[in-house]
Protein backbone atom coordinates (compact mmCIF):
# COMPACT_ATOMS: atom_id res chain seq x y z
CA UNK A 1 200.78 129.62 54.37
CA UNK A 2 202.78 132.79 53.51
CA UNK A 3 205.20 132.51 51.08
CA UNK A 4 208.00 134.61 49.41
CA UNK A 5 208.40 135.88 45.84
CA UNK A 6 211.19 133.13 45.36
CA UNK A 7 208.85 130.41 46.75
CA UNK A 8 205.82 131.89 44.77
CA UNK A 9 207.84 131.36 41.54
CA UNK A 10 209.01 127.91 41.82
CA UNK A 11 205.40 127.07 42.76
CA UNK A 12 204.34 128.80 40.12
CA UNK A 13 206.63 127.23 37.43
CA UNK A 14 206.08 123.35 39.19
CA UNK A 15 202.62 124.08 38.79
CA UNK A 16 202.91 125.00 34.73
CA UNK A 17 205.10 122.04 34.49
CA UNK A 18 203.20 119.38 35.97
CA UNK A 19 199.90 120.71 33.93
CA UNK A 20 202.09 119.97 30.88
CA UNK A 21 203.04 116.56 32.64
CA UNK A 22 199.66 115.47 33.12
CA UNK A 23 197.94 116.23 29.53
CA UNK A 24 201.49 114.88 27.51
CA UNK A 25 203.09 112.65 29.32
CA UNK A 26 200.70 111.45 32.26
CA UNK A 27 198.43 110.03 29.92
CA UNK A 28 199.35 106.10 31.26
CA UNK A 29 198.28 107.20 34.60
CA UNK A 30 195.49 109.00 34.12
CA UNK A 31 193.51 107.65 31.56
CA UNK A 32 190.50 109.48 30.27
CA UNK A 33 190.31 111.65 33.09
CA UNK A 34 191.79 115.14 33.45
CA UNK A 35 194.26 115.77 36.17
CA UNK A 36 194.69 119.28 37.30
CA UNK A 37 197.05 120.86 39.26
CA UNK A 38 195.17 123.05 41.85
CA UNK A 39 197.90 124.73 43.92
CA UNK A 40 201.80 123.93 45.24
CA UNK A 41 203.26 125.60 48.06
CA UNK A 42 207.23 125.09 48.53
CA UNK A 43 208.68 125.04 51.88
CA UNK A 44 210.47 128.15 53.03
CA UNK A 45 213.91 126.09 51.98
CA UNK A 46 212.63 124.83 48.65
CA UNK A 47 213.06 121.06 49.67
CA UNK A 48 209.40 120.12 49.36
CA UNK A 49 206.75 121.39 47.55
CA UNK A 50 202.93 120.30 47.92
CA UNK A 51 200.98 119.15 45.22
CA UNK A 52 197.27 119.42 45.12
CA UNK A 53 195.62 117.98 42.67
CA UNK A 54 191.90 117.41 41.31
CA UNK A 55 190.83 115.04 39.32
CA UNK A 56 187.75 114.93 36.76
CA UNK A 57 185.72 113.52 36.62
CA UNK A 58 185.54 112.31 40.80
CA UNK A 59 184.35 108.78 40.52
CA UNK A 60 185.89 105.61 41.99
CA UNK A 61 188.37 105.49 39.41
CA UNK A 62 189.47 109.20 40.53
CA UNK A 63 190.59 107.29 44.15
CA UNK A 64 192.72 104.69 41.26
CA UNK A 65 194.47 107.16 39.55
CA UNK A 66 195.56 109.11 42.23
CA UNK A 67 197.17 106.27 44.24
CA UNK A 68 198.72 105.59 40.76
CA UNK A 69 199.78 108.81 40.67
CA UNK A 70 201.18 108.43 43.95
CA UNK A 71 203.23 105.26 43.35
CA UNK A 72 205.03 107.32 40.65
CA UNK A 73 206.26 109.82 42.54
CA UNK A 74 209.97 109.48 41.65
CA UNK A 75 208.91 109.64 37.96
CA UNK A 76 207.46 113.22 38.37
CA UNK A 77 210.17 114.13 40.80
CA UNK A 78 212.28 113.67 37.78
CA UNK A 79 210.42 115.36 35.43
CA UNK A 80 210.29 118.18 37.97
CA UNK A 81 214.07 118.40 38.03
CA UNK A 82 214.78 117.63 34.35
CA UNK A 83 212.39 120.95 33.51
CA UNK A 84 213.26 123.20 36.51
CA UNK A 85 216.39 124.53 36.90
CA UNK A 86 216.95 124.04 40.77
CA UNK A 87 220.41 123.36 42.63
CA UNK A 88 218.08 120.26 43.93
CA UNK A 89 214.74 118.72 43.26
CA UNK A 90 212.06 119.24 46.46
CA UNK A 91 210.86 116.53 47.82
CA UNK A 92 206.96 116.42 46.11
CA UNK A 93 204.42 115.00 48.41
CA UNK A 94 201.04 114.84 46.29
CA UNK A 95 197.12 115.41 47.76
CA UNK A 96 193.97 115.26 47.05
CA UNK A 97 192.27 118.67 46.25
CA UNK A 98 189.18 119.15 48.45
CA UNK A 99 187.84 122.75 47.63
CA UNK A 100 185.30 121.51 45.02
CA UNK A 101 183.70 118.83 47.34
CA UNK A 102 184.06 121.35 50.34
CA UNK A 103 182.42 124.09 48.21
CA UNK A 104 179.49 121.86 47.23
CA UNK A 105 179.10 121.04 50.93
CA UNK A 106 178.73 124.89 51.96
CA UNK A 107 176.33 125.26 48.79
CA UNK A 108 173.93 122.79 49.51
CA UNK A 109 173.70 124.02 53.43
CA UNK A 110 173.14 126.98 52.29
CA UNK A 111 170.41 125.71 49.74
CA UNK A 112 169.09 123.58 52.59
CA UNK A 113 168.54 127.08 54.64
CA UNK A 114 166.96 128.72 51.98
CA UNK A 115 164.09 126.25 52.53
């Protein structure tokens, strides 16, 4: 998705902010593991930004702390707009980061060619 230099920076500075979010104040919802925030793209308006997120390391409990960190949405919403200076929050809708799992995939058929 294309996006504009205004869009680009709000991403940018969600992105910065949720990182901080995650290692200070995240720490009840994540536990042990480290949460890191891959990408966000904003909507051309600036109403909802998308969140993708990885989580280390990917075990079982990975799928239990991101539904956790699902069901507290509102809570980072808030922290979004009590560190961003925005007329209004965006809507954040948060997924699962799949370029490490679909990265492994393409190296090990590759691998399995080389055989």
């Amino acid at each position: 998705m294309q996006q504009n230099k205004r869009q680009r920076q709000i991403a940018s500075e969600i992105k910065h902010k949720l990182g901080e979010y995650f290692i200070r104040e995240g720490k009840t919802l994540t536990g042990d593991s480290l949460v890191s925030v891959a990408r966000v793209e904003m909507s051309p308006d600036l109403q909802y930004a998308n969140i993708y997120i990885s989580i280390y390391p990917d075990t079982d409990e990975g799928e239990d702390i991101f539904e956790k960190i699902r069901e507290n949405i509102k809570q980072i919403r808030m922290f979004v707009a009590r560190n961003i200076r925005l007329r209004l929050a965006p809507e954040i809708r948060i997924f699962k980061d799949e370029s490490m799992e679909y990265a492994d995939r393409i190296n090990k058929i590759l691998r399995d060619l080389g055989e």
